[in-house]
PDB file of N, CA and C in Angstrom:
ATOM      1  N   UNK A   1    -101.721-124.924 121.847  1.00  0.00           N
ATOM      2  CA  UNK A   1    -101.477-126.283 121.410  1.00  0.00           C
ATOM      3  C   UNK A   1    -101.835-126.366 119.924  1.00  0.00           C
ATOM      4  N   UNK A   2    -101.003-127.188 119.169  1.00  0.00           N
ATOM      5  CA  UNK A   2    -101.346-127.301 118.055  1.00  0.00           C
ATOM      6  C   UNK A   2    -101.675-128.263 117.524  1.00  0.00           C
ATOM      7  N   UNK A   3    -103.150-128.439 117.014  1.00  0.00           N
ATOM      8  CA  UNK A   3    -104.182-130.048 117.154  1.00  0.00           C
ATOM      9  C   UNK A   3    -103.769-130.431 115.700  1.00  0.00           C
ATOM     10  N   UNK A   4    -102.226-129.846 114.640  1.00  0.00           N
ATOM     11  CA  UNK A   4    -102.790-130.281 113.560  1.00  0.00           C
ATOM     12  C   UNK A   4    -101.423-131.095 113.744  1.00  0.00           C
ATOM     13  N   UNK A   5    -100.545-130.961 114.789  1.00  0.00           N
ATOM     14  CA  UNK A   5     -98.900-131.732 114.705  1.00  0.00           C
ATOM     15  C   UNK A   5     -99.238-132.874 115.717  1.00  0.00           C
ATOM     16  N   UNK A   6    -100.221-133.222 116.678  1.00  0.00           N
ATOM     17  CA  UNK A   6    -100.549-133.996 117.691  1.00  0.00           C
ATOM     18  C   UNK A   6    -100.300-135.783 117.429  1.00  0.00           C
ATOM     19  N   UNK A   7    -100.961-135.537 116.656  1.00  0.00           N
ATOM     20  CA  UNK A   7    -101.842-137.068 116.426  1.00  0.00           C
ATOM     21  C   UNK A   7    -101.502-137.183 114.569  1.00  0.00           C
ATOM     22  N   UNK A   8    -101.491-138.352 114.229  1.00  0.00           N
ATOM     23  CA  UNK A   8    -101.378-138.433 112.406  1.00  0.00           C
ATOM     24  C   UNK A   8    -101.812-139.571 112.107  1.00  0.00           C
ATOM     25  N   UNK A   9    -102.311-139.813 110.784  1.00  0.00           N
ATOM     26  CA  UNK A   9    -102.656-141.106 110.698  1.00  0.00           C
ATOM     27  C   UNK A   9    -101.719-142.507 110.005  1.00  0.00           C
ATOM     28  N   UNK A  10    -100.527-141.255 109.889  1.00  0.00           N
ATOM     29  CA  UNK A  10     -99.322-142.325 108.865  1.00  0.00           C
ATOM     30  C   UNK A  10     -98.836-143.652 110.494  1.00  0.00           C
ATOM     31  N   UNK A  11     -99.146-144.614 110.030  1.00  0.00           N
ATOM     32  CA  UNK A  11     -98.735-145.794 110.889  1.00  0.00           C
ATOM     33  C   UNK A  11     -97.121-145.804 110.814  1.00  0.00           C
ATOM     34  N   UNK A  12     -96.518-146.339 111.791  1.00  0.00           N
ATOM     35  CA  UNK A  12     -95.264-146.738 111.869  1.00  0.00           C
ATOM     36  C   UNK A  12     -95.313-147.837 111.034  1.00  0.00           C
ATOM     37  N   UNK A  13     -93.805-148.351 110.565  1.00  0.00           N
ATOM     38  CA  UNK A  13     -93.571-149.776 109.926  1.00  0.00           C
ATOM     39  C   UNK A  13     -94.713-149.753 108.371  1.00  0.00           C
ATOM     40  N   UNK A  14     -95.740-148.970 108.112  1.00  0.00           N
ATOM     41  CA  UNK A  14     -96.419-149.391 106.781  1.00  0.00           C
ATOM     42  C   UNK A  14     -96.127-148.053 105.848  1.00  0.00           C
ATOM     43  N   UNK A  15     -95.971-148.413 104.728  1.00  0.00           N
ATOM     44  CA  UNK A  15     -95.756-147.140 103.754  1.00  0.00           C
ATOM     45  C   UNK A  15     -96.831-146.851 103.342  1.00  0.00           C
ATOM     46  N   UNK A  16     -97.778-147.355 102.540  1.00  0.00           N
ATOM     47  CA  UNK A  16     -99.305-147.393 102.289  1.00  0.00           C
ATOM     48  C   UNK A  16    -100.136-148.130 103.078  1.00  0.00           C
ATOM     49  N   UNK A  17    -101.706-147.031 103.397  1.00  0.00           N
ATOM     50  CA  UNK A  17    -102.280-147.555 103.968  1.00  0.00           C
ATOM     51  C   UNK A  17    -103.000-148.555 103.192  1.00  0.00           C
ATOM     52  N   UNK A  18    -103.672-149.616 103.660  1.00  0.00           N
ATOM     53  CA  UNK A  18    -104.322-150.366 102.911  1.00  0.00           C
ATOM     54  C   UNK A  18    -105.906-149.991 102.655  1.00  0.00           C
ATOM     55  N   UNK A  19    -106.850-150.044 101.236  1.00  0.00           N
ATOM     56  CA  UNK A  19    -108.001-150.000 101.367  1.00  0.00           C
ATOM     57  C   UNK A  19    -108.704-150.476 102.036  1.00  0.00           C
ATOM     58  N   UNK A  20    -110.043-149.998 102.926  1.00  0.00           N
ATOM     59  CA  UNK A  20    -110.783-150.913 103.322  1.00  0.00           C
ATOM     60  C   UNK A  20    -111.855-150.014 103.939  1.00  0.00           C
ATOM     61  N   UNK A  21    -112.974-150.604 104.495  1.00  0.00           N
ATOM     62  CA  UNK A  21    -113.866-149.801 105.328  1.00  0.00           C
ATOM     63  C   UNK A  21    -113.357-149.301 106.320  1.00  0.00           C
ATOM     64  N   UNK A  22    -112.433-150.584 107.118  1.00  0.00           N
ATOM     65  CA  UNK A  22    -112.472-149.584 108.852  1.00  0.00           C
ATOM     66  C   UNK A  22    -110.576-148.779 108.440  1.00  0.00           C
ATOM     67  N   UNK A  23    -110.811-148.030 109.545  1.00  0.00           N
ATOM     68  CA  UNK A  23    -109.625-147.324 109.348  1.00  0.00           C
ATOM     69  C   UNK A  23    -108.597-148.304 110.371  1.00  0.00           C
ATOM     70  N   UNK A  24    -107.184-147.881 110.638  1.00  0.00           N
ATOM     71  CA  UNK A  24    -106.151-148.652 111.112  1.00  0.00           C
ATOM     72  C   UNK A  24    -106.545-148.243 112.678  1.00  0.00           C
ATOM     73  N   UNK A  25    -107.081-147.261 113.196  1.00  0.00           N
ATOM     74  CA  UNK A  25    -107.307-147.072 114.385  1.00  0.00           C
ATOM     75  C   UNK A  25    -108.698-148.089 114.889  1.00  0.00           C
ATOM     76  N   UNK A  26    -109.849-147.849 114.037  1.00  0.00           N
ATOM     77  CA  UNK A  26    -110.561-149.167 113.989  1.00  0.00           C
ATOM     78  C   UNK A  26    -110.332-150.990 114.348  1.00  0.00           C
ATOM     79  N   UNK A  27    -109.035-150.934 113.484  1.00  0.00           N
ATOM     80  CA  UNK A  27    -108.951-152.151 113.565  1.00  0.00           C
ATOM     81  C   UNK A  27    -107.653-152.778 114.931  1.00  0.00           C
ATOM     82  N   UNK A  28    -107.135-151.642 115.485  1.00  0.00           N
ATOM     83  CA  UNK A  28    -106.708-151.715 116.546  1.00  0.00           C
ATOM     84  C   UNK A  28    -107.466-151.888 117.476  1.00  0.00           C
ATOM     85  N   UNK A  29    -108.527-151.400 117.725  1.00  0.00           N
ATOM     86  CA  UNK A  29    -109.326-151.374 118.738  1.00  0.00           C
ATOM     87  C   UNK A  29    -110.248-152.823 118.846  1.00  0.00           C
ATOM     88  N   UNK A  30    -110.246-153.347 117.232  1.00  0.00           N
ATOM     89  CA  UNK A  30    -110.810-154.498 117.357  1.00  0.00           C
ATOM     90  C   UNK A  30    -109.676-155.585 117.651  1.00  0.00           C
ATOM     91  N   UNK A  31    -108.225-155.448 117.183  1.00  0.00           N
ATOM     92  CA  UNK A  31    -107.455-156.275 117.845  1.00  0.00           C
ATOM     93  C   UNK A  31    -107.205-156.556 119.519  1.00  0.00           C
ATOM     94  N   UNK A  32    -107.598-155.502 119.434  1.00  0.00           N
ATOM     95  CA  UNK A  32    -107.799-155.449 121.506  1.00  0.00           C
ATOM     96  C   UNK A  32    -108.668-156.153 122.333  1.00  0.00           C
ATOM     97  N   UNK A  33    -109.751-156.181 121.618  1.00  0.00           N
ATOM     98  CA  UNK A  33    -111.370-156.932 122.142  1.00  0.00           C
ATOM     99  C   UNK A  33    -111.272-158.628 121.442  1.00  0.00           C
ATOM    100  N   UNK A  34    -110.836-158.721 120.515  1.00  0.00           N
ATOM    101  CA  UNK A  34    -110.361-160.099 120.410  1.00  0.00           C
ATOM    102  C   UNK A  34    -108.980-160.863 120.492  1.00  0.00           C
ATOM    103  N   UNK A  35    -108.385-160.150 121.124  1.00  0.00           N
ATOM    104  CA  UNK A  35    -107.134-160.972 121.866  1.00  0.00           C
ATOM    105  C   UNK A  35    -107.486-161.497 123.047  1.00  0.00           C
ATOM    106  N   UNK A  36    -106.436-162.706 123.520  1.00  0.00           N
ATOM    107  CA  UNK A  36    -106.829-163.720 123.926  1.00  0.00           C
ATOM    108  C   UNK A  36    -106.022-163.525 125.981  1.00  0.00           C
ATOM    109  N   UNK A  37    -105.742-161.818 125.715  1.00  0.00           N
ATOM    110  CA  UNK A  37    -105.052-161.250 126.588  1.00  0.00           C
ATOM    111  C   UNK A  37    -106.400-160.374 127.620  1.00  0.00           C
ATOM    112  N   UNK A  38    -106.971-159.798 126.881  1.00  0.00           N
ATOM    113  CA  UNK A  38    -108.305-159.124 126.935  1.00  0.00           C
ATOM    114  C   UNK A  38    -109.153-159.969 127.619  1.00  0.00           C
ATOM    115  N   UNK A  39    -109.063-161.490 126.770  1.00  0.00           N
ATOM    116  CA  UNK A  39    -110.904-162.172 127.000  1.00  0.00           C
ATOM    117  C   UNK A  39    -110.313-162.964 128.662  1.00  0.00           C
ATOM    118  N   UNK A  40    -108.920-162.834 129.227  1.00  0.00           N
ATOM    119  CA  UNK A  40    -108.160-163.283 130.324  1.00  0.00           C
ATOM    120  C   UNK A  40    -108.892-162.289 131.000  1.00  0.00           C
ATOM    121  N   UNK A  41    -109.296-161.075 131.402  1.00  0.00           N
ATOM    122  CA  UNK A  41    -109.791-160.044 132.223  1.00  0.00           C
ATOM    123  C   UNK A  41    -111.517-160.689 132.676  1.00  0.00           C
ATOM    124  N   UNK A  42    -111.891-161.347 131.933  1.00  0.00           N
ATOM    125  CA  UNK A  42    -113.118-161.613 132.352  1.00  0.00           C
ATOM    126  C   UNK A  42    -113.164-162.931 133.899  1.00  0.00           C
ATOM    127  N   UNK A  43    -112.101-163.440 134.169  1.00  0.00           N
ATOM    128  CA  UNK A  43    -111.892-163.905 135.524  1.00  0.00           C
ATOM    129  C   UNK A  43    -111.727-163.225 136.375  1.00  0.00           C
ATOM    130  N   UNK A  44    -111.128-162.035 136.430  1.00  0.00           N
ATOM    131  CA  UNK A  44    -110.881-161.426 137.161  1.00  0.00           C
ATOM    132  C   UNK A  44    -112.435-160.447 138.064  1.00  0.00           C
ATOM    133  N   UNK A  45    -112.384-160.703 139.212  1.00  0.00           N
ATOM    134  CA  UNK A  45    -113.519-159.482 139.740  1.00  0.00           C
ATOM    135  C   UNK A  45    -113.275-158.278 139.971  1.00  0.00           C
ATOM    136  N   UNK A  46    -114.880-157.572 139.937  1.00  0.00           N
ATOM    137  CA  UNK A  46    -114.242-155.984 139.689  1.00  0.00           C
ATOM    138  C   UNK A  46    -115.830-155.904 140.914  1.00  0.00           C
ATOM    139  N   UNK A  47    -115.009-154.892 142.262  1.00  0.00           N
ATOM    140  CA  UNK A  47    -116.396-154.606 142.999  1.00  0.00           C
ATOM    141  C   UNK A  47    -116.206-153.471 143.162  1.00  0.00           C
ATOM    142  N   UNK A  48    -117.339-152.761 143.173  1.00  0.00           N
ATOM    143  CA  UNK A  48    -118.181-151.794 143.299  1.00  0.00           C
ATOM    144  C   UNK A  48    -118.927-151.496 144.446  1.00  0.00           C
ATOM    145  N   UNK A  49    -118.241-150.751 145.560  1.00  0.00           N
ATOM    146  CA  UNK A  49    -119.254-150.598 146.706  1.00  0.00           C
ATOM    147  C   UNK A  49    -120.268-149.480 146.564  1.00  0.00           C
ATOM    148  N   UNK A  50    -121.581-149.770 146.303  1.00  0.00           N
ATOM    149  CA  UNK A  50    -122.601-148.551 145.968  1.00  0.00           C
ATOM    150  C   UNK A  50    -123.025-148.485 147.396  1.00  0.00           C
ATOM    151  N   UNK A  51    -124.057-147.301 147.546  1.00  0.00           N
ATOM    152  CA  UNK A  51    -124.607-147.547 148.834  1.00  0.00           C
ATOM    153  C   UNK A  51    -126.144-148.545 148.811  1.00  0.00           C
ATOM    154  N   UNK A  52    -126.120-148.969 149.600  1.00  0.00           N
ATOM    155  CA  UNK A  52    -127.373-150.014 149.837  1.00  0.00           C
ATOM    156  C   UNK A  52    -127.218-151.785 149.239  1.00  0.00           C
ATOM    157  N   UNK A  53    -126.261-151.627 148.315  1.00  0.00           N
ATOM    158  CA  UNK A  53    -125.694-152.793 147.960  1.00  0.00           C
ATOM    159  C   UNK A  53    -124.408-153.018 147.246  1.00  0.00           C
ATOM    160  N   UNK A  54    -123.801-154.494 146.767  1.00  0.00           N
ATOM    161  CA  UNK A  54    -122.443-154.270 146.593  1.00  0.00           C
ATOM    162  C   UNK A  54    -123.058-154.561 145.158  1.00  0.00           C
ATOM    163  N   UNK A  55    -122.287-153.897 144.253  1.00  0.00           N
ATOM    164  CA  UNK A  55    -121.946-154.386 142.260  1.00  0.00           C
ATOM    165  C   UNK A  55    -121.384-154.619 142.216  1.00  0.00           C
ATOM    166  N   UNK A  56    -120.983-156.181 141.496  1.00  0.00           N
ATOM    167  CA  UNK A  56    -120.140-156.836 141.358  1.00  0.00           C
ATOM    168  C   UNK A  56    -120.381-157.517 139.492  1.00  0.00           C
ATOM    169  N   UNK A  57    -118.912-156.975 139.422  1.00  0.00           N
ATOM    170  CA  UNK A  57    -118.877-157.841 137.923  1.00  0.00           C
ATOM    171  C   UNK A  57    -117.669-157.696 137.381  1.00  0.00           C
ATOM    172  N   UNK A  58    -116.870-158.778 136.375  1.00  0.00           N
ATOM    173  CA  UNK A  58    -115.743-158.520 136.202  1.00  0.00           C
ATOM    174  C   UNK A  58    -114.932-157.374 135.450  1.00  0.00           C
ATOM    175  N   UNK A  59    -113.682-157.580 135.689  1.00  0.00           N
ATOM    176  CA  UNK A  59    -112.792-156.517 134.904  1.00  0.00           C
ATOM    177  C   UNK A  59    -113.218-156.428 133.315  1.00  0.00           C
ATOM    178  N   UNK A  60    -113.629-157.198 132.714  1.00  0.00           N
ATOM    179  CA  UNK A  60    -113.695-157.210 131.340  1.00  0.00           C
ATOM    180  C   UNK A  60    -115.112-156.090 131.130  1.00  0.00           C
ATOM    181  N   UNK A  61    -116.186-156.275 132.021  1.00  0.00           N
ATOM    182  CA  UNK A  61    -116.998-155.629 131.419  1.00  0.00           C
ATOM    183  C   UNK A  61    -116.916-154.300 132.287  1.00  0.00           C
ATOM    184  N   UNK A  62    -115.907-153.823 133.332  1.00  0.00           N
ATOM    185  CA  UNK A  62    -115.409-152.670 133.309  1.00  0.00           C
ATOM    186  C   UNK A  62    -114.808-152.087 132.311  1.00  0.00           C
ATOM    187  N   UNK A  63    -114.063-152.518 131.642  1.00  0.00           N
ATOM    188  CA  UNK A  63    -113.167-151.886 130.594  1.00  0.00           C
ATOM    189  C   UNK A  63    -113.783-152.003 129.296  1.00  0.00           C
ATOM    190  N   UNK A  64    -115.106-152.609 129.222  1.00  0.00           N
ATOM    191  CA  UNK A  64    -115.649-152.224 128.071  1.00  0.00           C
ATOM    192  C   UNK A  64    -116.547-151.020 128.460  1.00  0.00           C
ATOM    193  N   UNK A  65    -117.217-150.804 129.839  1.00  0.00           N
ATOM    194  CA  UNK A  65    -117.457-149.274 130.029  1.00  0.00           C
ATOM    195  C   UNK A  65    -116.859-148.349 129.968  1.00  0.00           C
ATOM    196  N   UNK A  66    -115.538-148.722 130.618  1.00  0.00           N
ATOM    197  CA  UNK A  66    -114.481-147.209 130.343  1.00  0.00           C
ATOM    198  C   UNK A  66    -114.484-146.961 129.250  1.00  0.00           C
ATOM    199  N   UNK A  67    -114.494-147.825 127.888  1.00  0.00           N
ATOM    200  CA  UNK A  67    -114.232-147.980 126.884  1.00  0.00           C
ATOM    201  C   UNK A  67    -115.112-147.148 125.935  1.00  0.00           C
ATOM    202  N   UNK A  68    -116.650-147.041 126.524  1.00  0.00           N
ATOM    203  CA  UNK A  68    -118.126-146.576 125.981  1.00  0.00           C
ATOM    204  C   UNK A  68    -117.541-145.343 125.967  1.00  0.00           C
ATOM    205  N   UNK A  69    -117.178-144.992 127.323  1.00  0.00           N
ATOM    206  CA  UNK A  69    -117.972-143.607 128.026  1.00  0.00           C
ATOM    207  C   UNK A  69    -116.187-142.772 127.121  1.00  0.00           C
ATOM    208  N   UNK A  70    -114.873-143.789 127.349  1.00  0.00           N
ATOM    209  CA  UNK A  70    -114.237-142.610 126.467  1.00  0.00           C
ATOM    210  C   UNK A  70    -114.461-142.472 124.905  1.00  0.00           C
ATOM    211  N   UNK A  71    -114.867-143.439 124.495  1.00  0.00           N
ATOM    212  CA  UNK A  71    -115.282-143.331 122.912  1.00  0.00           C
ATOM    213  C   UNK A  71    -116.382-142.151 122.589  1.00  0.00           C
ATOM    214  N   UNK A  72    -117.165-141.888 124.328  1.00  0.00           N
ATOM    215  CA  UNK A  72    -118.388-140.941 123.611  1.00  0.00           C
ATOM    216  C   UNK A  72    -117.621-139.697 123.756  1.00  0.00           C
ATOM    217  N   UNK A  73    -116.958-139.633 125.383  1.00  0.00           N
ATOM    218  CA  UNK A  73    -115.744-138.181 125.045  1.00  0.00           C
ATOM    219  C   UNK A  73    -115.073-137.858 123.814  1.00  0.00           C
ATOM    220  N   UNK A  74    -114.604-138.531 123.520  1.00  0.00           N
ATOM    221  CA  UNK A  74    -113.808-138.850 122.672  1.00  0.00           C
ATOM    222  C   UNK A  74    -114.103-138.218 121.360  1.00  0.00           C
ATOM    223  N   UNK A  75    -115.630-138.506 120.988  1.00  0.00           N
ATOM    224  CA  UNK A  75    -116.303-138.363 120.473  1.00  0.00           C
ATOM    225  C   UNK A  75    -116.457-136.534 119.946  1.00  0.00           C
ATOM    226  N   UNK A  76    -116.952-136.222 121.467  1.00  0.00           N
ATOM    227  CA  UNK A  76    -117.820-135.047 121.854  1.00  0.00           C
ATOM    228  C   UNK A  76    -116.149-133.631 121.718  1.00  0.00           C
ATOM    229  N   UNK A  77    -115.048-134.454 122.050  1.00  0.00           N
ATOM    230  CA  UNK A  77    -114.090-133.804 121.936  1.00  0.00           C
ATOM    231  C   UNK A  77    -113.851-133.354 120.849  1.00  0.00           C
ATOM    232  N   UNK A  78    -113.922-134.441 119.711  1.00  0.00           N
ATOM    233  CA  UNK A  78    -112.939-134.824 118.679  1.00  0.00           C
ATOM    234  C   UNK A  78    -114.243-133.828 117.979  1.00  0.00           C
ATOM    235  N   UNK A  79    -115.265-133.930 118.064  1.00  0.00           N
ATOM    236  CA  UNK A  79    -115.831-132.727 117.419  1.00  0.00           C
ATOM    237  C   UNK A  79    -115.658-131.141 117.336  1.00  0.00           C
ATOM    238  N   UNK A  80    -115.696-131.016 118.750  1.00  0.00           N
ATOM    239  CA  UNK A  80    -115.017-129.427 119.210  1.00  0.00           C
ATOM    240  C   UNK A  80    -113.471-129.294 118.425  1.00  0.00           C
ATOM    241  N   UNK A  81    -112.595-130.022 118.573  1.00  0.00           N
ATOM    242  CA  UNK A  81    -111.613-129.356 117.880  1.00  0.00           C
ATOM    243  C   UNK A  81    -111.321-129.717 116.358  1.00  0.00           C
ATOM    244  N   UNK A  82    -112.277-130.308 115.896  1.00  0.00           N
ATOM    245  CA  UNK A  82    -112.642-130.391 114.172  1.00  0.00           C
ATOM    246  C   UNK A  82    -112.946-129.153 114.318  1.00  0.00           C
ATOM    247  N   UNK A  83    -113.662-128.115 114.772  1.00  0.00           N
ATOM    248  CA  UNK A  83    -114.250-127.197 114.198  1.00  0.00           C
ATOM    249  C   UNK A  83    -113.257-126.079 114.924  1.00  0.00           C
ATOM    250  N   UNK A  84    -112.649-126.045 115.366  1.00  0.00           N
ATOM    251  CA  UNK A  84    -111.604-125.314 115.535  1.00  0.00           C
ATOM    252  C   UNK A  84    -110.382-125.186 113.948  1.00  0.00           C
ATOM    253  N   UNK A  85    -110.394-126.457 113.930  1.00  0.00           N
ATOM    254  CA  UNK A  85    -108.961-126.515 112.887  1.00  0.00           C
ATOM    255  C   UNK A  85    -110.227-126.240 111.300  1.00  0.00           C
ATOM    256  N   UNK A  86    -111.366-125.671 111.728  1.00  0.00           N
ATOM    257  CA  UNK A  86    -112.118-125.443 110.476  1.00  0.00           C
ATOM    258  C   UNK A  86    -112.124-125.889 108.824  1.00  0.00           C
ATOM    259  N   UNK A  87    -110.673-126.264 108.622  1.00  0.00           N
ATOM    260  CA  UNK A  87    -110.689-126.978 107.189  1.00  0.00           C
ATOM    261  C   UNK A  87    -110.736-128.546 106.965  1.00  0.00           C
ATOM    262  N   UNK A  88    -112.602-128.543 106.532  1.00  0.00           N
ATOM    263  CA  UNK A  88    -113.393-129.535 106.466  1.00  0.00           C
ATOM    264  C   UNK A  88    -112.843-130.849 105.380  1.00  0.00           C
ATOM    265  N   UNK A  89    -111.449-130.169 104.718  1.00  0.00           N
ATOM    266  CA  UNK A  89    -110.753-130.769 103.837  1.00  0.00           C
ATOM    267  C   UNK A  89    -109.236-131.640 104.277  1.00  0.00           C
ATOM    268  N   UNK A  90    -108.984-131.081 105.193  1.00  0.00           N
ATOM    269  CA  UNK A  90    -108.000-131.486 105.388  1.00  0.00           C
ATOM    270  C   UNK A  90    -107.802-132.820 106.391  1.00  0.00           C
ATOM    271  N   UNK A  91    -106.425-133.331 106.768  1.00  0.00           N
ATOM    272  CA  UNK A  91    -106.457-134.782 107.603  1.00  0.00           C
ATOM    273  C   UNK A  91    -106.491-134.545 109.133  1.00  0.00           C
ATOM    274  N   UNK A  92    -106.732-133.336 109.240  1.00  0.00           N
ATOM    275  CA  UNK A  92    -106.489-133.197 110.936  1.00  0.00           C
ATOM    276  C   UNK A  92    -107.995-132.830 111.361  1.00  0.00           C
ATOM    277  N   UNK A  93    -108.782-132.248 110.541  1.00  0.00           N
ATOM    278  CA  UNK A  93    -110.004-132.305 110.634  1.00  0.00           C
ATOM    279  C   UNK A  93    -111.013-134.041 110.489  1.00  0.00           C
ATOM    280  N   UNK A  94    -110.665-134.612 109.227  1.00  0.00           N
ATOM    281  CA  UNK A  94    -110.887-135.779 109.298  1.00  0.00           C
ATOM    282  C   UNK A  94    -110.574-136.274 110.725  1.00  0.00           C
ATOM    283  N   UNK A  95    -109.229-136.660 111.363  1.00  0.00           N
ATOM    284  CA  UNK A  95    -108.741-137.345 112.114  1.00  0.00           C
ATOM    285  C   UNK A  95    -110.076-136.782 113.620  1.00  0.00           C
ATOM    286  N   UNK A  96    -109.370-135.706 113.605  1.00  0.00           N
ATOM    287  CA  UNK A  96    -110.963-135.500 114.968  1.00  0.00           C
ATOM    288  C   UNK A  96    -111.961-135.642 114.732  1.00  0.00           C
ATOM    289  N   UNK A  97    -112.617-135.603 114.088  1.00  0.00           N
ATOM    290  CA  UNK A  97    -114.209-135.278 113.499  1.00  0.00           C
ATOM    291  C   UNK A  97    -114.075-137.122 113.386  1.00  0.00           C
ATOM    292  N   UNK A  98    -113.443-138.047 112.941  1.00  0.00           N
ATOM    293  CA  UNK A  98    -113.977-138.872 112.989  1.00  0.00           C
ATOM    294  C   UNK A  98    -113.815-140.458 113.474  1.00  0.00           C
ATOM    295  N   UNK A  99    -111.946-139.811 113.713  1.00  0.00           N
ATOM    296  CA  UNK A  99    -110.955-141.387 114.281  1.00  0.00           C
ATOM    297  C   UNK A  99    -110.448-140.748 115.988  1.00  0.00           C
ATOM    298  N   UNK A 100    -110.219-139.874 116.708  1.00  0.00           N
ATOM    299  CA  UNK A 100    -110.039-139.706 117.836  1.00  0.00           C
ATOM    300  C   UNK A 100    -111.344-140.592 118.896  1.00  0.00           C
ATOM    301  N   UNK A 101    -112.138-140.727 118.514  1.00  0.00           N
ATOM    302  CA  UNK A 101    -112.877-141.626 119.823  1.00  0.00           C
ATOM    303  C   UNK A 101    -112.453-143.034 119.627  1.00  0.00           C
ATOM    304  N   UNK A 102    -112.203-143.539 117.789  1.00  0.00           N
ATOM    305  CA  UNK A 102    -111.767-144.659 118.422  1.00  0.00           C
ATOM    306  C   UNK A 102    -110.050-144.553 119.113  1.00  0.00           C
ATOM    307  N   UNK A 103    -109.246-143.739 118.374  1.00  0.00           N
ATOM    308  CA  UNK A 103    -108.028-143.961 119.634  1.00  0.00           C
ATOM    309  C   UNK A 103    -108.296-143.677 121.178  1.00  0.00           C
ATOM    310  N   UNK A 104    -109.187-142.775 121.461  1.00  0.00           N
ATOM    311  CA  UNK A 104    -109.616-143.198 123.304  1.00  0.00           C
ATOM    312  C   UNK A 104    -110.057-144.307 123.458  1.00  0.00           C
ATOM    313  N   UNK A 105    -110.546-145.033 122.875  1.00  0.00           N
ATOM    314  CA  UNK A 105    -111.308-146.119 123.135  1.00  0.00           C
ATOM    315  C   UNK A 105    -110.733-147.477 123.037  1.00  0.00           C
ATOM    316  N   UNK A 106    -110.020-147.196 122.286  1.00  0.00           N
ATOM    317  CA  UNK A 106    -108.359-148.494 122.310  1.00  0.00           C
ATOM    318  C   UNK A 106    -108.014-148.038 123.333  1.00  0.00           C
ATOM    319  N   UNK A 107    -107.723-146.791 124.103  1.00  0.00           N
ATOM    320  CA  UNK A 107    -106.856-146.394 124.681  1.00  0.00           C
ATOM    321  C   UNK A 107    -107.049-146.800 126.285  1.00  0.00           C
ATOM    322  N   UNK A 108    -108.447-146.794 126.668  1.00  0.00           N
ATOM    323  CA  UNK A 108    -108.568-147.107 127.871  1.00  0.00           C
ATOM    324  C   UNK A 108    -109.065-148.864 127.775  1.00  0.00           C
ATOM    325  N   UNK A 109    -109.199-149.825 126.454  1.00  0.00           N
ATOM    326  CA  UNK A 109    -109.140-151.087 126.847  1.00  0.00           C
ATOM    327  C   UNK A 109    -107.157-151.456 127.074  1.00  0.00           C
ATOM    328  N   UNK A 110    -106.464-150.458 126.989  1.00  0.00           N
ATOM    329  CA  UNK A 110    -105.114-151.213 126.510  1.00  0.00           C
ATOM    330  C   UNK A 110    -104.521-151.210 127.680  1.00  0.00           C
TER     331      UNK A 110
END
C-alpha cells in the first residue's frame, strides 16, 4: 500500500488553503459537534447491557466515545506510518504524524 497517494490535504472546491491555527480537517470535525444535526442525537437512547446492571445514556455521548477512542487510534496509527514514510519533511509525513486522528475522529461522529 502506498501511504503517500492515500489521503491529501488539497480540499475539493478551494484552491488555497486558508491561514489559520486549526487545519481544514480540524475544522470539519468541529463542524460536526456543532451542527444542529449532531446536538438531535442527544434524544435519542443508547443502552448498554453490562452484567449486573443496565448503562444507559444517549447516542450523542456514544459517538463522542467512539469519537475519543478513534482519535487515540488514529493517533497511535498515524504515528507508525509517519515513520515508515520517514521524510520528516514532507506532506504525507505531516498528514499522519499529525491530521489522520482528526479525520478518524470526524469520521466515526459522521
Amino acid at each position: 500500500m502506498n501511504w503517500e497517494t492515500i489521503f491529501t490535504t488539497q480540499r475539493v472546491g478551494q484552491e488555497k488553503e486558508s491561514a489559520g491555527r486549526r487545519s481544514g480537517f480540524q475544522r470539519d470535525f468541529d463542524r460536526l459537534i456543532f451542527s444542529s444535526s449532531f446536538r438531535r442525537l442527544q434524544n435519542k437512547t443508547q443502552v448498554f447491557p453490562l452484567p449486573g446492571s443496565t448503562f444507559v445514556h444517549n447516542r450523542l455521548t456514544h459517538s463522542l466515545e467512539v469519537a475519543s477512542v478513534g482519535r487515540s487510534l488514529g493517533s497511535i496509527i498515524g504515528e507508525e506510518i509517519s515513520r515508515e514514510t520517514g521524510d520528516k519533511n514532507s506532506d504525507t509525513y505531516e498528514f499522519y504524524r499529525y491530521e489522520l486522528a482528526n479525520v478518524i475522529a470526524a469520521g466515526c461522529l459522521a
